[in-house]
Protein backbone atom coordinates (compact mmCIF):
# COMPACT_ATOMS: atom_id res chain seq x y z
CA UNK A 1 59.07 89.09 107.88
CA UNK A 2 59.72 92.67 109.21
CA UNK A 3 62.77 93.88 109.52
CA UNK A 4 65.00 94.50 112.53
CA UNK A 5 65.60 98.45 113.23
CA UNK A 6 68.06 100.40 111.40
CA UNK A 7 70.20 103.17 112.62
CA UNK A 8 70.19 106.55 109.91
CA UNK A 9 71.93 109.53 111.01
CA UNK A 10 70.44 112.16 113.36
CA UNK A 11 70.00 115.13 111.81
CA UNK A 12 67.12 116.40 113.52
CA UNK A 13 65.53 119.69 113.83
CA UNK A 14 64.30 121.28 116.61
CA UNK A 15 60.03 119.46 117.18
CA UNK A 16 57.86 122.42 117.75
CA UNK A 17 55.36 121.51 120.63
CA UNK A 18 51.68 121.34 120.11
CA UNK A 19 49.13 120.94 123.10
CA UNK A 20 49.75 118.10 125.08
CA UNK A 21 47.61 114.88 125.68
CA UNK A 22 45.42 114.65 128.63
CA UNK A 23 46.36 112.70 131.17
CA UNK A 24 44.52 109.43 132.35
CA UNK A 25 44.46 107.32 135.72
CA UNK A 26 46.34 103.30 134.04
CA UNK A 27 44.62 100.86 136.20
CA UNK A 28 47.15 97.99 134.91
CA UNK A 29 51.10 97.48 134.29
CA UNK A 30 51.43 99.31 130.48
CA UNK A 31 53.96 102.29 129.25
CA UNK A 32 50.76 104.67 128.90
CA UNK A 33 49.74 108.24 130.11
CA UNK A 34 47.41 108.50 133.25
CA UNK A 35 45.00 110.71 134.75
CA UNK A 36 41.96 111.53 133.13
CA UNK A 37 38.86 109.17 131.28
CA UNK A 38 38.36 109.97 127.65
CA UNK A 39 35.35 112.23 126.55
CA UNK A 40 32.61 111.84 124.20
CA UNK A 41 33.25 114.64 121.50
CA UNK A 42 32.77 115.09 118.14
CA UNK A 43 35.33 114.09 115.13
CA UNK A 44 36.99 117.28 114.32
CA UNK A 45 40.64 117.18 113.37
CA UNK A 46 42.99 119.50 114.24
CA UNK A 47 44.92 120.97 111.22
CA UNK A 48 48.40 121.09 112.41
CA UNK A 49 51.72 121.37 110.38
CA UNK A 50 53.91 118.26 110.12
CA UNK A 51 57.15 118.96 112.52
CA UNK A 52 60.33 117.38 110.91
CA UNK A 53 61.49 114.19 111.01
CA UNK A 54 64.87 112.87 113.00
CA UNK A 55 65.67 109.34 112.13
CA UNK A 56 65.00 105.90 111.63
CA UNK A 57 62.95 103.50 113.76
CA UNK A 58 62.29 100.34 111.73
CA UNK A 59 60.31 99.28 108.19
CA UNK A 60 58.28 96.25 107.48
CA UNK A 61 58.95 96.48 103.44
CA UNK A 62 56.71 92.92 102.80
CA UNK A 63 53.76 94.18 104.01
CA UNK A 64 50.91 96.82 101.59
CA UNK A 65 47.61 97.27 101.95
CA UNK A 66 44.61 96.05 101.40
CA UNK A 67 42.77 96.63 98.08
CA UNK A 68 39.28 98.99 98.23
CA UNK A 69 40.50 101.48 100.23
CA UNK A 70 39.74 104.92 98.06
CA UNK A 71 41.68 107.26 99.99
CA UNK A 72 45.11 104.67 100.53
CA UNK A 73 47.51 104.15 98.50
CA UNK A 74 48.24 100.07 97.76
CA UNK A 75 51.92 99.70 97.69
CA UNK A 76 54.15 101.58 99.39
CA UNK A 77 56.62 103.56 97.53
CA UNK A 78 58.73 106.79 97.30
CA UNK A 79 56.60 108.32 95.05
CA UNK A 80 53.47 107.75 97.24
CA UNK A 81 55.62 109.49 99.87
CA UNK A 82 56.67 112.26 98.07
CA UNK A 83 52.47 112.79 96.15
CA UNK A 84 49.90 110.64 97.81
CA UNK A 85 51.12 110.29 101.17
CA UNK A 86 48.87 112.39 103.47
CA UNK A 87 51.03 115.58 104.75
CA UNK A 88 50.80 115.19 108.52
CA UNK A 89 51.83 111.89 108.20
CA UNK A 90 54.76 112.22 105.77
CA UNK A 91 57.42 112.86 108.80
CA UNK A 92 56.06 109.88 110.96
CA UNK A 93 56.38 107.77 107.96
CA UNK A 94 60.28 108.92 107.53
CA UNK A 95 61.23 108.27 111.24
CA UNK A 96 59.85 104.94 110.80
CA UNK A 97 61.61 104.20 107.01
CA UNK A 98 57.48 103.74 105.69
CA UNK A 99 56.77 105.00 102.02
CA UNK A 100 53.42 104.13 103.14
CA UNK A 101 51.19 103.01 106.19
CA UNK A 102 50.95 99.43 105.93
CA UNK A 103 47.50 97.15 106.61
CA UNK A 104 46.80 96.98 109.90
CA UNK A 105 45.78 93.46 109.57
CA UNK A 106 48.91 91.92 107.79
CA UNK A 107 50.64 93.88 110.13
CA UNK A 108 49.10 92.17 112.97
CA UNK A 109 49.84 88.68 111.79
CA UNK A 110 53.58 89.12 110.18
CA UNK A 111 54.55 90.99 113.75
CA UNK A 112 54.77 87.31 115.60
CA UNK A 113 57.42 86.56 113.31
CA UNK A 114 59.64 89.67 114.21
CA UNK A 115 63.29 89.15 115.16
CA UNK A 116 62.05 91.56 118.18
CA UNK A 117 60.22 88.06 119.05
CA UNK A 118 63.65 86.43 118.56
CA UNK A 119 63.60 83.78 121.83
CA UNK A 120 60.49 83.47 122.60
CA UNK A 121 58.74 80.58 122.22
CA UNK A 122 55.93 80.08 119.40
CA UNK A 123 53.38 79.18 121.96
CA UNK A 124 54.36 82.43 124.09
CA UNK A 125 53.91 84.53 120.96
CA UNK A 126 49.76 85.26 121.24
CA UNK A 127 48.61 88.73 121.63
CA UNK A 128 46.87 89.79 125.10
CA UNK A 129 45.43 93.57 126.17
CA UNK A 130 47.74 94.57 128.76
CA UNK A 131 45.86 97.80 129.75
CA UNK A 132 44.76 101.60 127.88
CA UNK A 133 44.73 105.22 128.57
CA UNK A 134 43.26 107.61 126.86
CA UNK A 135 45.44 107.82 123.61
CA UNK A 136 46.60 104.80 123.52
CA UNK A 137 45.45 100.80 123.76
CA UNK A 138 48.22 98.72 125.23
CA UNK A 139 48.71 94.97 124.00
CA UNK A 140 51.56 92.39 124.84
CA UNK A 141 52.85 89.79 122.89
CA UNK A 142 55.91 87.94 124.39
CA UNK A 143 58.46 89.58 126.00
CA UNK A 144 57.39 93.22 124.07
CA UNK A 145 54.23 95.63 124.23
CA UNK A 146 52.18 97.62 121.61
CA UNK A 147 51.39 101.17 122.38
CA UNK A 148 48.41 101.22 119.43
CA UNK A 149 48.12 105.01 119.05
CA UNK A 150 45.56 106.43 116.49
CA UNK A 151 46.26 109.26 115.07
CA UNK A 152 43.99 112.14 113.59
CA UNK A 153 43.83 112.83 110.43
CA UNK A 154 44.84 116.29 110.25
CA UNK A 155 43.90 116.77 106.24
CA UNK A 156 40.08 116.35 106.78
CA UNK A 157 38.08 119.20 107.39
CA UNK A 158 36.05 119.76 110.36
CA UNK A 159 33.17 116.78 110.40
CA UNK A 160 29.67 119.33 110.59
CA UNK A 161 26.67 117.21 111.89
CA UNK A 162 23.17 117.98 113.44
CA UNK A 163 23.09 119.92 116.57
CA UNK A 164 24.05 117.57 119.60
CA UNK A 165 24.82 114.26 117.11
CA UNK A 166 28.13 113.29 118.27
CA UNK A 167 30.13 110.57 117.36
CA UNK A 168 32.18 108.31 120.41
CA UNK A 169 35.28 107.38 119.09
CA UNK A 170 38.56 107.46 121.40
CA UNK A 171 40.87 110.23 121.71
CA UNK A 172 43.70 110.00 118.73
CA UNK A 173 47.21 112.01 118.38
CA UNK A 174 48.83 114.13 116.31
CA UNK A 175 51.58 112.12 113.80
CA UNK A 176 53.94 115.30 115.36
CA UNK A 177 53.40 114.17 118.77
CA UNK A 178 53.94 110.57 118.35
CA UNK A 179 57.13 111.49 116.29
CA UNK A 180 58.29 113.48 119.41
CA UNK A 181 57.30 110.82 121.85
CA UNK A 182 59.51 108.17 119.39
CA UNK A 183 62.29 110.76 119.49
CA UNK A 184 62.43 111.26 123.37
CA UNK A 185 62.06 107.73 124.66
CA UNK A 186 64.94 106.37 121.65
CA UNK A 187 67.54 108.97 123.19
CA UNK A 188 66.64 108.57 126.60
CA UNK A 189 66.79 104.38 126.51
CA UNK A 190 69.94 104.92 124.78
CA UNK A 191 71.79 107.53 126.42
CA UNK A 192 70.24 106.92 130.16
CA UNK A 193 69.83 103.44 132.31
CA UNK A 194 66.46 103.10 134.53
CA UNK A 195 64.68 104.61 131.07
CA UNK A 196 62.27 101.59 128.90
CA UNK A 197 63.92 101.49 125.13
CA UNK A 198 61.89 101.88 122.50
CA UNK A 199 62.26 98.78 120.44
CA UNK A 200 61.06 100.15 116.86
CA UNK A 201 57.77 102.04 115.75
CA UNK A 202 55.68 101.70 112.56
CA UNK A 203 52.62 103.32 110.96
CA UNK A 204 49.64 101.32 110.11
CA UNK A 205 46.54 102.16 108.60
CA UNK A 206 42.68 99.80 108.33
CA UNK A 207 40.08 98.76 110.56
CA UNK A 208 40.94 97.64 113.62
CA UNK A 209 41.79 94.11 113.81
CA UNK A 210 38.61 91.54 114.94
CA UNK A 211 41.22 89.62 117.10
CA UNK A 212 42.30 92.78 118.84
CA UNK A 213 38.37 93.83 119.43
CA UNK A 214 37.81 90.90 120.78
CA UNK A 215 41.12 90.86 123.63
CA UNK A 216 39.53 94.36 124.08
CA UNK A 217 36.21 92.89 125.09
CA UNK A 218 37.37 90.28 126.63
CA UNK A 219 39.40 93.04 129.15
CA UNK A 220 36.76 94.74 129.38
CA UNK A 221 34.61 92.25 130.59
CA UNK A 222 36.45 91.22 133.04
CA UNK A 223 38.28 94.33 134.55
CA UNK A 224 36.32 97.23 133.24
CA UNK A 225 36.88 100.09 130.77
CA UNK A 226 37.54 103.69 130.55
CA UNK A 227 38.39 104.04 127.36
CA UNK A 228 35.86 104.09 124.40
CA UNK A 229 35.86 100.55 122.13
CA UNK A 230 38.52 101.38 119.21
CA UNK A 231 35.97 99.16 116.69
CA UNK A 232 34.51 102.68 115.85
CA UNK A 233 37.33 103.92 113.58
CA UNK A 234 37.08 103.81 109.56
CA UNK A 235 39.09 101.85 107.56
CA UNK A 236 41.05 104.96 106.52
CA UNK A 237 42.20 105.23 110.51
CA UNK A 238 45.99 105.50 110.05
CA UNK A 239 47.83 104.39 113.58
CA UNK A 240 51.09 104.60 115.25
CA UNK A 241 52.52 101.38 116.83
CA UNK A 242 55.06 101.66 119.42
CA UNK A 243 57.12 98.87 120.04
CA UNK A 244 58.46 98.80 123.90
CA UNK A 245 60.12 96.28 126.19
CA UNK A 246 57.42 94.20 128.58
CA UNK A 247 58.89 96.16 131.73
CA UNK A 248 56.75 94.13 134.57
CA UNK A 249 53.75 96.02 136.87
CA UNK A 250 53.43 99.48 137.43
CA UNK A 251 54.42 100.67 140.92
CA UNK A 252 50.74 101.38 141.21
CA UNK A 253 49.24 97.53 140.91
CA UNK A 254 53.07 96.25 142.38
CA UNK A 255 52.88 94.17 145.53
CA UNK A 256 55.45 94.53 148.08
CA UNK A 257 56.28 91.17 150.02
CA UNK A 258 55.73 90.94 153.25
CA UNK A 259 59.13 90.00 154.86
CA UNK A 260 61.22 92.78 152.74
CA UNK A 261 58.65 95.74 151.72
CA UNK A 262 60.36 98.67 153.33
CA UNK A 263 63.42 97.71 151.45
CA UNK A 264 61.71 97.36 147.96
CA UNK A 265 60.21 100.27 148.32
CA UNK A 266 63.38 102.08 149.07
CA UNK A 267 65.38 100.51 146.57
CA UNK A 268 62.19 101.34 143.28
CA UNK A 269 62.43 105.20 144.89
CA UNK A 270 66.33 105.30 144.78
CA UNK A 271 66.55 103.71 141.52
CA UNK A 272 64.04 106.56 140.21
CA UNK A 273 66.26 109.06 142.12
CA UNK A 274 69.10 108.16 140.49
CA UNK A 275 67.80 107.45 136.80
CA UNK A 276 66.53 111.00 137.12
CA UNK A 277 69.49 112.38 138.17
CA UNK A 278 71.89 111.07 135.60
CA UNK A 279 69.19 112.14 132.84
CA UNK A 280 69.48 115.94 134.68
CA UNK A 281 72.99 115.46 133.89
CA UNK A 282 73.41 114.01 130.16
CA UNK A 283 69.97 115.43 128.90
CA UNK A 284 68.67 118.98 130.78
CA UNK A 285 65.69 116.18 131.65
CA UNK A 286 62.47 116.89 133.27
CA UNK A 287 59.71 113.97 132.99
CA UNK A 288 56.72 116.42 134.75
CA UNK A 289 54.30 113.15 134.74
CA UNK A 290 56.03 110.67 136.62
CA UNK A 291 52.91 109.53 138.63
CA UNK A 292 53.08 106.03 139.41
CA UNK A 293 51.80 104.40 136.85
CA UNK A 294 54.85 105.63 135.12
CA UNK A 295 56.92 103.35 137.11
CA UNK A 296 57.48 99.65 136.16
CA UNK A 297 58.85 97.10 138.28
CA UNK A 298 60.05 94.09 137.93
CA UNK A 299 60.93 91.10 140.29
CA UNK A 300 64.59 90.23 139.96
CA UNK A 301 67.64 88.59 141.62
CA UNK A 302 69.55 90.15 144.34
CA UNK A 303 69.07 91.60 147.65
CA UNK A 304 66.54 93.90 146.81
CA UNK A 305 64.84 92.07 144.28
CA UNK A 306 63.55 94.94 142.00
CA UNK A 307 64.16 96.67 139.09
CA UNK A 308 62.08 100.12 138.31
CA UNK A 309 62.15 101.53 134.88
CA UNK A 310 60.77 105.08 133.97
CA UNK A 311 57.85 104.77 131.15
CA UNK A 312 55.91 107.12 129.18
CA UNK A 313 58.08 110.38 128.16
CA UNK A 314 55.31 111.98 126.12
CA UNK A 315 55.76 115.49 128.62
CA UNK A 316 58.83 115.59 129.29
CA UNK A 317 61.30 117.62 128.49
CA UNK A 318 65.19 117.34 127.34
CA UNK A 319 67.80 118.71 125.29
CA UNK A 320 69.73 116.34 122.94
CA UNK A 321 71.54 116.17 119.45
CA UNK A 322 74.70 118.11 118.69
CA UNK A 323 72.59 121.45 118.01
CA UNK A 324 71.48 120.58 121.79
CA UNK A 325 67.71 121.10 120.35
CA UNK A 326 65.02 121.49 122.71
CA UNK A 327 62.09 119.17 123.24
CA UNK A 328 59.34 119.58 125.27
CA UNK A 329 55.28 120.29 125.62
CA UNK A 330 52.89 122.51 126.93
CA UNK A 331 50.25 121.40 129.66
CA UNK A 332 46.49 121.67 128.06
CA UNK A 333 44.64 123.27 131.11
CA UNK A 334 42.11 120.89 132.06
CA UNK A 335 45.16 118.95 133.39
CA UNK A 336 45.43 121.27 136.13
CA UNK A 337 41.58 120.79 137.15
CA UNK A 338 41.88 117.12 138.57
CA UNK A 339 41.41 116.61 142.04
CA UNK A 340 41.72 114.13 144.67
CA UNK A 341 44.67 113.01 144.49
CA UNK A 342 48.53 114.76 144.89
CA UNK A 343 49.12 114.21 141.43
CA UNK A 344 46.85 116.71 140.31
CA UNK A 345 48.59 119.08 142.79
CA UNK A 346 51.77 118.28 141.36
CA UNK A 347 50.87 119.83 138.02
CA UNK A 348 49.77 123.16 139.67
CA UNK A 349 53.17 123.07 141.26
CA UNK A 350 54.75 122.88 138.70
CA UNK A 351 52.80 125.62 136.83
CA UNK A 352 53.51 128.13 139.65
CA UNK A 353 56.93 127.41 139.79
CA UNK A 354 57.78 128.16 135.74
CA UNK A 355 54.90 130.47 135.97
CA UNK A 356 53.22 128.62 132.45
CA UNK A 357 56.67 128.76 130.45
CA UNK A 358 57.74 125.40 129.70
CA UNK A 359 60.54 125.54 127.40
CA UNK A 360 63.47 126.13 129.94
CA UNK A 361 65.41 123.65 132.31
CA UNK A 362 63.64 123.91 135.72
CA UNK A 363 64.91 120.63 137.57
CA UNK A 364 62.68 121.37 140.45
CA UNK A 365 59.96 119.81 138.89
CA UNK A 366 62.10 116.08 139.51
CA UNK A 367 61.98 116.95 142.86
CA UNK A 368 58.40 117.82 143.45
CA UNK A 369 57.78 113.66 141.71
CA UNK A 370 60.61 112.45 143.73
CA UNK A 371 57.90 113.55 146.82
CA UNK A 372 55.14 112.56 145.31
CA UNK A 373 57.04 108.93 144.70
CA UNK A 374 58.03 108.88 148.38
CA UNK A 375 54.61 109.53 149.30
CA UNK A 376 53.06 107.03 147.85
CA UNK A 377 55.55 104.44 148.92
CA UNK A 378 55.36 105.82 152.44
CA UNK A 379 51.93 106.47 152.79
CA UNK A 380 49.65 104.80 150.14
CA UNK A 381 50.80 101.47 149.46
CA UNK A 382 50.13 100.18 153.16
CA UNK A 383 53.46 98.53 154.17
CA UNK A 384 53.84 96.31 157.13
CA UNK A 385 55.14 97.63 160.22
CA UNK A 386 59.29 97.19 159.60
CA UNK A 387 59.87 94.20 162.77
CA UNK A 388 64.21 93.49 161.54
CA UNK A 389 66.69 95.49 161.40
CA UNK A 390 67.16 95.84 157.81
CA UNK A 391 63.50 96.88 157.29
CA UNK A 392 63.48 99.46 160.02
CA UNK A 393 66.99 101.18 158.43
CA UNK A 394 65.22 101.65 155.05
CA UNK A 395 61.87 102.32 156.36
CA UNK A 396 63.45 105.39 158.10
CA UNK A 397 65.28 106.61 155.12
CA UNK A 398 62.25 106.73 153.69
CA UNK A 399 60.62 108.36 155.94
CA UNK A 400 63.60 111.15 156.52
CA UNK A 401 64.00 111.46 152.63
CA UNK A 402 60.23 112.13 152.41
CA UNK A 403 60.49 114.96 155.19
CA UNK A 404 62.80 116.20 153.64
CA UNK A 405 61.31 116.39 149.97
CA UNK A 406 58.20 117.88 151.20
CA UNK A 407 60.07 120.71 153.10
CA UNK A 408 61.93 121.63 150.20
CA UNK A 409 58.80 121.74 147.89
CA UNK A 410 57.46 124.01 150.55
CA UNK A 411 60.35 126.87 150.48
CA UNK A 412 60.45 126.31 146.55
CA UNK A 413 57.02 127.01 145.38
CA UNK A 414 56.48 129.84 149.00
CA UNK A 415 53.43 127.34 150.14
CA UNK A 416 54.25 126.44 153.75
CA UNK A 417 57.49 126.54 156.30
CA UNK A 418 59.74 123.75 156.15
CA UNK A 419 58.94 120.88 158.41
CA UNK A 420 60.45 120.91 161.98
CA UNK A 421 63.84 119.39 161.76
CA UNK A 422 64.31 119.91 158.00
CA UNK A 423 65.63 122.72 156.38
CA UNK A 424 66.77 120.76 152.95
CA UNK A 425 66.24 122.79 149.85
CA UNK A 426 66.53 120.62 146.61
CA UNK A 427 66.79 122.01 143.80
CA UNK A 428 66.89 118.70 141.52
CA UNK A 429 67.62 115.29 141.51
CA UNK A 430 70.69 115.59 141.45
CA UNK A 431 70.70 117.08 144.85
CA UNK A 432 68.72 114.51 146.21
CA UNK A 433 70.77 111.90 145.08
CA UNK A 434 73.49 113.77 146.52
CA UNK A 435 72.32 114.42 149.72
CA UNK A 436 71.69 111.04 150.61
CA UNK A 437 75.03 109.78 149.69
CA UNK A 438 76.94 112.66 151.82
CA UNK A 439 74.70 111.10 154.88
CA UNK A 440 75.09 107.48 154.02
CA UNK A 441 71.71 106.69 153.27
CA UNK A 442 72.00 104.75 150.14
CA UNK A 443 73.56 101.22 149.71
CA UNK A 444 74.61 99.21 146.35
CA UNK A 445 71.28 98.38 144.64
């Protein structure tokens, strides 16, 4: 049975960044990245040195691996750690109390019986895809998710083939990477509301799992795929398995009702507003990819009857721990090529504005999302014409908040005037937030 997740103390050091992951467009309701399709390329693995580790996520001490594979040790244990243990994997491995990567497979079927399963009903707990991106496959089981992240293996030299012979296997992750992704979304689901927990994490290693292939086909057949088929990976693959809250359907795929649209809409980009703000306040917190399929929301009670929770934290940036160490990551530039869509002019935004340096606390960025947010709600998702009273009150707000958004993006980053009637500069969140409750404009959600 695994075992639930145990607290160690946080003595962390400050994660060096590495490049970050490319962004790819999530065409369902999962905790991934989202912008751009996977390539074709060849298998050459970075060499990058292991950051250090901060603390615990959870273990799963019953489970070793399979006999037969060469390069793996069978039983996990300290000394494997400390000698056989690949280096780039040793701190991942520590954050998650691993000696060693355990079989994929057993892995697979022991994780049903997980007290993070605890409530749910046996006939509840069967695995289903939930959706991808380009790092990561996203399955659900119950009331949780599996972010399925492979990671390269950073000890192998570069693979040399013939001229042109490529091999298609999806995009993996550096262990570092994943350890700072586990490290930003555990402090901000435990320090901030409106933020998805992160559950526990664990390292796995083995062929990918038949029954998994198969709910990947079986996806793929029947809404279509972007990402490459994971069955391509060796048994040597060694993967990182986040384990997050089911958090509902991103604001993307979400579909208003009818009768109260305008006043979902304004409640999910209030919510944001606020979850942001508090974070600019406890953390020094910038998310700089909070497109909307970084937004879940879920039906619930009340007179809104919505929750929105902030996903995916994998380029964001914060400050945290006694030593107030910095985490963050720098943009790889084919980000800034996409097109067609304001997201992709978000990121040059953003790039102007810090002029390329990433490391320090530039809260405009949460502003330039907040508009991009408001413009989507206002403009993309195709509300009904507000007919009541209610609907009309928050359709304006709306309306005047996203005026006012885009006029302060324009004086920020020197691109255009400010809109007629609004001379609002924001210079975070914060002041968002705040502006809206001087005027009156926000009611108990």
């Amino acid at each position: 049975m695994l075992t639930p997740l145990r607290k160690v103390s946080a003595n962390s050091t400050t994660h060096n960044p590495s490049p970050a992951r490319r962004p790819f467009v999530a065409r369902t309701a999962t905790p991934v990245r989202a912008v751009i399709p996977p390539r074709h390329r060849k298998v050459t693995p970075a060499r990058l040195a292991p950051s250090l580790a901060s603390s615990a996520c959870s273990s799963l001490d019953s489970l070793v691996l399979p006999d037969g594979l060469d390069d793996v040790p069978p039983t996990p244990s300290v000394s494997s750690l400390s000698e056989d243990t690949p280096k780039f994997l040793r701190p991942l491995l520590y954050e998650c109390e691993q000696d060693a990567p355990y079989a994929f497979a057993s892995f697979l079927e022991a994780f049903p019986f997980d007290d993070a399963l605890a409530g749910v009903k046996p006939a509840e707990r069967k695995y289903k895809k939930l959706g991808e991106a380009s790092y990561s496959e996203v399955f659900a089981i119950g009331n949780v998710v599996l972010k399925i992240i492979p990671l390269r293996n950073e000890d192998l030299p570069a693979v040399a083939g013939a001229e042109g012979d490529e091999w298609t296997v999806p995009d993996e992750s550096d262990a570092k990477d994943v350890l700072r992704e586990i490290t930003i979304t555990r402090e901000m689901g435990s320090t901030c509301s409106g933020f998805t927990k992160l559950l526990k994490a664990f390292v796995v290693r083995g062929v990918y799992p038949p029954l998994l292939l198969s709910l990947w086909d079986d996806y793929e057949k029947a809404r279509g795929s972007e990402s490459i088929r994971p069955g391509t990976f060796p048994r040597s693959q060694s993967y990182a398995i986040l384990i997050l809250p089911n958090l509902g359907t991103d604001l993307e795929t979400f579909t208003f009702k009818p009768s109260n649209g305008w006043a979902q809409a304004y409640a999910i980009f209030w919510q944001v507003a606020k979850s942001l703000s508090v974070a600019e306040e406890k953390a020094l917190f910038e998310h700089r990819d909070l497109h909307w399929g970084q937004i879940m929301v879920q039906r619930v009670a009340g007179a809104f009857g919505v929750c929105a929770t902030i996903i995916d934290l994998g380029l964001s940036r914060m400050q945290i721990g006694q030593g107030n160490e910095t985490h963050w990551a720098p943009f790889a530039e084919e980000i800034f090529e996409g097109t067609g869509d304001y997201q992709f002019d978000v990121y040059r935004l953003m790039r102007a504005h810090n002029g390329g340096d990433w490391a320090p606390f530039r809260p405009l960025t949460n502003v330039m999302w907040l508009h991009y947010i408001a413009v989507k709600l206002t403009q993309e998702k195709r509300l009904r014409k507000p007919t009541i009273a209610h609907e009309r009150k928050c359709a304006g707000v709306l309306v005047e908040a996203e005026n006012a958004l885009a006029s302060s993006v324009s004086l920020a980053t020197g691109k255009r005037k400010a809109r007629k009637g609004s001379q609002e500069l924001f210079k975070s969140a914060t002041d968002v937030v705040r502006w809206a409750e001087e005027r009156g404009l926000l009611v108990d959600m």
